[in-house]
C-alpha atoms as a PDB file:
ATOM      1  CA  UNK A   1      21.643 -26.583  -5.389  1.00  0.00           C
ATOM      2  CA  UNK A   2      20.856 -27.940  -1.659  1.00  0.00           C
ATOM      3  CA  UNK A   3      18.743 -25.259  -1.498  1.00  0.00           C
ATOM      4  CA  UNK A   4      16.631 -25.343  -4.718  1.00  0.00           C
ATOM      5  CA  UNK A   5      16.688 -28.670  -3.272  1.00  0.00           C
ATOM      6  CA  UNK A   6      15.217 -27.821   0.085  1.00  0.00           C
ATOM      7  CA  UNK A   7      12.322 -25.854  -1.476  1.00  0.00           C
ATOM      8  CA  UNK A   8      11.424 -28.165  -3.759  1.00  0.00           C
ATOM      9  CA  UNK A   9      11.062 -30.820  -0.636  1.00  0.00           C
ATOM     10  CA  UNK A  10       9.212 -28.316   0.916  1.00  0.00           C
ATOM     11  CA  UNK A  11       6.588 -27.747  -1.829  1.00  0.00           C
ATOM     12  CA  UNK A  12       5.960 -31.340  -2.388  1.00  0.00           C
ATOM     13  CA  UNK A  13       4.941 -31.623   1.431  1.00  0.00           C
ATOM     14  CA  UNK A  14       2.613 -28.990   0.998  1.00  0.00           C
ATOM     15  CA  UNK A  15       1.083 -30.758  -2.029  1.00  0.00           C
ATOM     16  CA  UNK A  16       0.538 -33.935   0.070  1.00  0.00           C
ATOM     17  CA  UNK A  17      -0.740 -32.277   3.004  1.00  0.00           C
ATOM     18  CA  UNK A  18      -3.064 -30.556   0.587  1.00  0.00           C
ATOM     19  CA  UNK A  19      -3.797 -33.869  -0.671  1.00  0.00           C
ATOM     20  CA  UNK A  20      -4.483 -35.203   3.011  1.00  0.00           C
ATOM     21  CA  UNK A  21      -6.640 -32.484   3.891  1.00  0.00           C
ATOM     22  CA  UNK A  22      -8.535 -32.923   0.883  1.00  0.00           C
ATOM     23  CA  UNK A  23      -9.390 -36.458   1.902  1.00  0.00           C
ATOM     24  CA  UNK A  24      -9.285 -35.834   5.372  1.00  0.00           C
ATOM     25  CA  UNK A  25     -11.547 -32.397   5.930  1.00  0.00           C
ATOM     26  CA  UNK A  26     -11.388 -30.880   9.373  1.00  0.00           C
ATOM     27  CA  UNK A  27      -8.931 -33.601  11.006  1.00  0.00           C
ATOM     28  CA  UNK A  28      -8.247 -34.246  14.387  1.00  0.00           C
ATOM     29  CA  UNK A  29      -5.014 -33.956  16.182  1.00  0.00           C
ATOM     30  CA  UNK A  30      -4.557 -37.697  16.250  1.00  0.00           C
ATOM     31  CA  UNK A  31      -5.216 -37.913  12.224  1.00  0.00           C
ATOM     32  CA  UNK A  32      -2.421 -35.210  11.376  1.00  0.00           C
ATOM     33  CA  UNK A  33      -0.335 -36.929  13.567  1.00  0.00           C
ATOM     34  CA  UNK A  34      -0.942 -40.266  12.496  1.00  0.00           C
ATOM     35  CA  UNK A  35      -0.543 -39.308   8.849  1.00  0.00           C
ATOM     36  CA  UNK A  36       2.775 -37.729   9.740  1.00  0.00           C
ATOM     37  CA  UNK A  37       4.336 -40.814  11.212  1.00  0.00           C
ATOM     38  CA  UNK A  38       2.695 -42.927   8.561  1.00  0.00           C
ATOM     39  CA  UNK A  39       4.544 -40.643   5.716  1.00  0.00           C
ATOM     40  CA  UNK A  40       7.443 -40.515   7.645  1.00  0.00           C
ATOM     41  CA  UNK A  41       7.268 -36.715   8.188  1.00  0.00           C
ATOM     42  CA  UNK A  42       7.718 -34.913  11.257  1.00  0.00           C
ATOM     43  CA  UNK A  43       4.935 -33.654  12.444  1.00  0.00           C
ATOM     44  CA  UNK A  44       5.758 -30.665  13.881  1.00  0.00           C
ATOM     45  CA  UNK A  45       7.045 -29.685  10.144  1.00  0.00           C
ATOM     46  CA  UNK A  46       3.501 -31.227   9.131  1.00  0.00           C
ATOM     47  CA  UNK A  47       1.769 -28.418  11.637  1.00  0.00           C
ATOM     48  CA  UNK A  48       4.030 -25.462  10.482  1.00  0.00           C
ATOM     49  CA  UNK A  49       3.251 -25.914   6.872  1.00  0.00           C
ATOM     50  CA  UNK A  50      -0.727 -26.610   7.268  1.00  0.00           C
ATOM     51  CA  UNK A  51      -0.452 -23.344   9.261  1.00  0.00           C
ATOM     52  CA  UNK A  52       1.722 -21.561   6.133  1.00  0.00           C
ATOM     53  CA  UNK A  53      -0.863 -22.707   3.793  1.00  0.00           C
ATOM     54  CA  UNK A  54      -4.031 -21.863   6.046  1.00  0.00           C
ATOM     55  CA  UNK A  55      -2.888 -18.922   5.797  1.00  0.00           C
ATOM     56  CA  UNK A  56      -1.998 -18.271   2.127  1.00  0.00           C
ATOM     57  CA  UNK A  57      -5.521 -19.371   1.672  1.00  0.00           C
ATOM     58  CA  UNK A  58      -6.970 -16.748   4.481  1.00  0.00           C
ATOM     59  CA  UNK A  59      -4.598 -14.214   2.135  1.00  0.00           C
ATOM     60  CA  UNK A  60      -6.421 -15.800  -0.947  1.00  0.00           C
ATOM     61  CA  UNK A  61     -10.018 -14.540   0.964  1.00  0.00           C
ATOM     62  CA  UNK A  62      -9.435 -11.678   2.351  1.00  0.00           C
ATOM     63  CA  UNK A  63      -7.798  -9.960  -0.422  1.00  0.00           C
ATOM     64  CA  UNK A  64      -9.065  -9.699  -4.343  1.00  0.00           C
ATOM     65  CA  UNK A  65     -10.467  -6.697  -6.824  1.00  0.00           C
ATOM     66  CA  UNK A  66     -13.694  -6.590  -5.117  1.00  0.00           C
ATOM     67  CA  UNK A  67     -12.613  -6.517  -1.700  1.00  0.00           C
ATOM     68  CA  UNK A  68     -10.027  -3.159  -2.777  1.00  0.00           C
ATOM     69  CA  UNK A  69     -12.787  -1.609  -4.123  1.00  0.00           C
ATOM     70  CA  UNK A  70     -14.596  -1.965  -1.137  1.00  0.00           C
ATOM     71  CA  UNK A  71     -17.522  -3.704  -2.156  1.00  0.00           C
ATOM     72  CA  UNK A  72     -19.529  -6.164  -0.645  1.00  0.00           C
ATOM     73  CA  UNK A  73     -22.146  -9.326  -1.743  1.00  0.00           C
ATOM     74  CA  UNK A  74     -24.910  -6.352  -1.261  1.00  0.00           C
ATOM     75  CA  UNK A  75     -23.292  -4.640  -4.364  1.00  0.00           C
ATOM     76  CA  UNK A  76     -24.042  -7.005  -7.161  1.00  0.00           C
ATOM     77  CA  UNK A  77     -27.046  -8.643  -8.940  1.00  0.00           C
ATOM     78  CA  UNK A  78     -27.474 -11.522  -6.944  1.00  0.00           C
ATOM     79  CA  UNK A  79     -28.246 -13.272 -10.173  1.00  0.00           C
ATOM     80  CA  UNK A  80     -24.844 -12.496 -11.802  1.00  0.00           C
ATOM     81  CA  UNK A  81     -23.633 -13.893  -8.518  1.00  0.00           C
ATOM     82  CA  UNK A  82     -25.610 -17.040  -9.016  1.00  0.00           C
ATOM     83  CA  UNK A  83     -24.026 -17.474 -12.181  1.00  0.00           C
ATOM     84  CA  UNK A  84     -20.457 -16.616 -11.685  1.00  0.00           C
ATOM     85  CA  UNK A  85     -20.673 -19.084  -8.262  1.00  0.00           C
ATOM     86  CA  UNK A  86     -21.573 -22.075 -10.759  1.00  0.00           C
ATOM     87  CA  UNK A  87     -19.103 -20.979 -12.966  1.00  0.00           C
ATOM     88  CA  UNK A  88     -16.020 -20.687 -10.479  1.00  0.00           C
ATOM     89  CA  UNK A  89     -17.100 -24.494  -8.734  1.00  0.00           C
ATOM     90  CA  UNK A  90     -16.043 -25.877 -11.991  1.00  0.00           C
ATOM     91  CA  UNK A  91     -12.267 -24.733 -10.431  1.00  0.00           C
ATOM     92  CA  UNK A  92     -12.858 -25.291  -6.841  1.00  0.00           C
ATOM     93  CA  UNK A  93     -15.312 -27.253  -4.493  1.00  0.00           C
ATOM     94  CA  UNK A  94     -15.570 -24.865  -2.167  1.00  0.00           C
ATOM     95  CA  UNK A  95     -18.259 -22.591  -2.479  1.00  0.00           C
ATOM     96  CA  UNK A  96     -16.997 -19.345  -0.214  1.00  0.00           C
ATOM     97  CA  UNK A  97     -13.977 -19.370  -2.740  1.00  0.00           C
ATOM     98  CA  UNK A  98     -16.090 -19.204  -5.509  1.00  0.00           C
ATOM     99  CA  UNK A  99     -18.113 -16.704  -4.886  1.00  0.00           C
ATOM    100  CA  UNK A 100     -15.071 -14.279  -4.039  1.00  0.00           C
ATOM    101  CA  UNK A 101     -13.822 -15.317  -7.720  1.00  0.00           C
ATOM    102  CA  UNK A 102     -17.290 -14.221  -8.963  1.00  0.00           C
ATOM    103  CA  UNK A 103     -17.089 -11.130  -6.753  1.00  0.00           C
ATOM    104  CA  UNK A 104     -13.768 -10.283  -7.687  1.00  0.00           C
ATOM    105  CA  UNK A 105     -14.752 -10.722 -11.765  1.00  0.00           C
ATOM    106  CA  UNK A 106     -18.410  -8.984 -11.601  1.00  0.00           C
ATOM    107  CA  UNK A 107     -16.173  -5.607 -10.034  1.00  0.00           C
ATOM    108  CA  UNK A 108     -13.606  -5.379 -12.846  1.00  0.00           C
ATOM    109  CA  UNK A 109     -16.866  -6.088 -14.658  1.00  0.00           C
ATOM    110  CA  UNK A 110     -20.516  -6.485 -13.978  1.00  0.00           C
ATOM    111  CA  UNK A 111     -22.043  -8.388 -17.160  1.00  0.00           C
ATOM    112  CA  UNK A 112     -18.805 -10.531 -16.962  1.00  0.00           C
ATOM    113  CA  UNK A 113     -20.505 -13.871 -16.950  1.00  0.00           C
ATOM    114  CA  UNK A 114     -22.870 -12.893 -19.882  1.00  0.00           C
ATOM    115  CA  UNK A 115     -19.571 -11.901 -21.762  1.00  0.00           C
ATOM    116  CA  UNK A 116     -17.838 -15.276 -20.624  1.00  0.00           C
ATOM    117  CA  UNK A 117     -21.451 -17.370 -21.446  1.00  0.00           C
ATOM    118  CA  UNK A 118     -21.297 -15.359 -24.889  1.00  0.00           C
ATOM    119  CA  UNK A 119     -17.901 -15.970 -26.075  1.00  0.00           C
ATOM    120  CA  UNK A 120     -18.182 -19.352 -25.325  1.00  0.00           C
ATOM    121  CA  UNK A 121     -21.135 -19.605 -27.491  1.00  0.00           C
ATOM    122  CA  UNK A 122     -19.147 -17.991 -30.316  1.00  0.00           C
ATOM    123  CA  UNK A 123     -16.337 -20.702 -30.236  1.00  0.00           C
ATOM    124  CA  UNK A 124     -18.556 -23.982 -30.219  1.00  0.00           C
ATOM    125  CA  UNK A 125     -17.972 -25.297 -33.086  1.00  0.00           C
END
């Protein structure tokens, strides 16, 4: 129990610092730290989990379908790529991470986003 405890402690931190650094892009030493002391967290813990998620998020971009397949941007219509990018920002604001969604959909399929644009049509009512 104290340890299903522990890890759920653990994940809500993570949640507010992705919080903070949602408000807060690129801070400054003196703005984690600040926020820290102001949330009553230590900030040392504060540093070791920014650096756990920074890098579940480098895992999140350097891994993916298109990326084992060994393709690259240059391998896709840059149109479909156009389209999947607008597509993907409706579940992130971050544009890199987008287009690696888009990339990672157009390999497992390359008319993808017509398919997607299609169905969608089909279920308006």
């Amino acid at each position: 129990m104290i340890t299903a405890l522990k890890k759920l402690a653990a994940k809500i931190k993570e949640i507010e610092i992705v919080e903070f650094l949602q408000k807060t892009p690129n801070p400054n030493d003196k703005q984690v730290h600040d926020w820290s002391e102001k949330n009553g967290y230590d900030v040392h813990e504060v540093e070791r989990l920014a650096y756990v998620l920074a890098t579940k998020f480098a895992n999140i971009l350097g891994g993916g379908r298109a990326k084992e397949k060994g393709m690259t941007i240059k391998d896709f219509d840059p149109e479909a790529i156009k389209k999947g990018i607008k597509i993907e920002l409706e579940h992130t604001k971050d544009k890199d991470v987008a287009k690696i969604i888009a990339m990672d959909h157009l390999a497992e399929h390359p008319k993808y986003y017509d398919a997607l644009e299609k169905m969608e049509k089909e279920l308006e009512i």
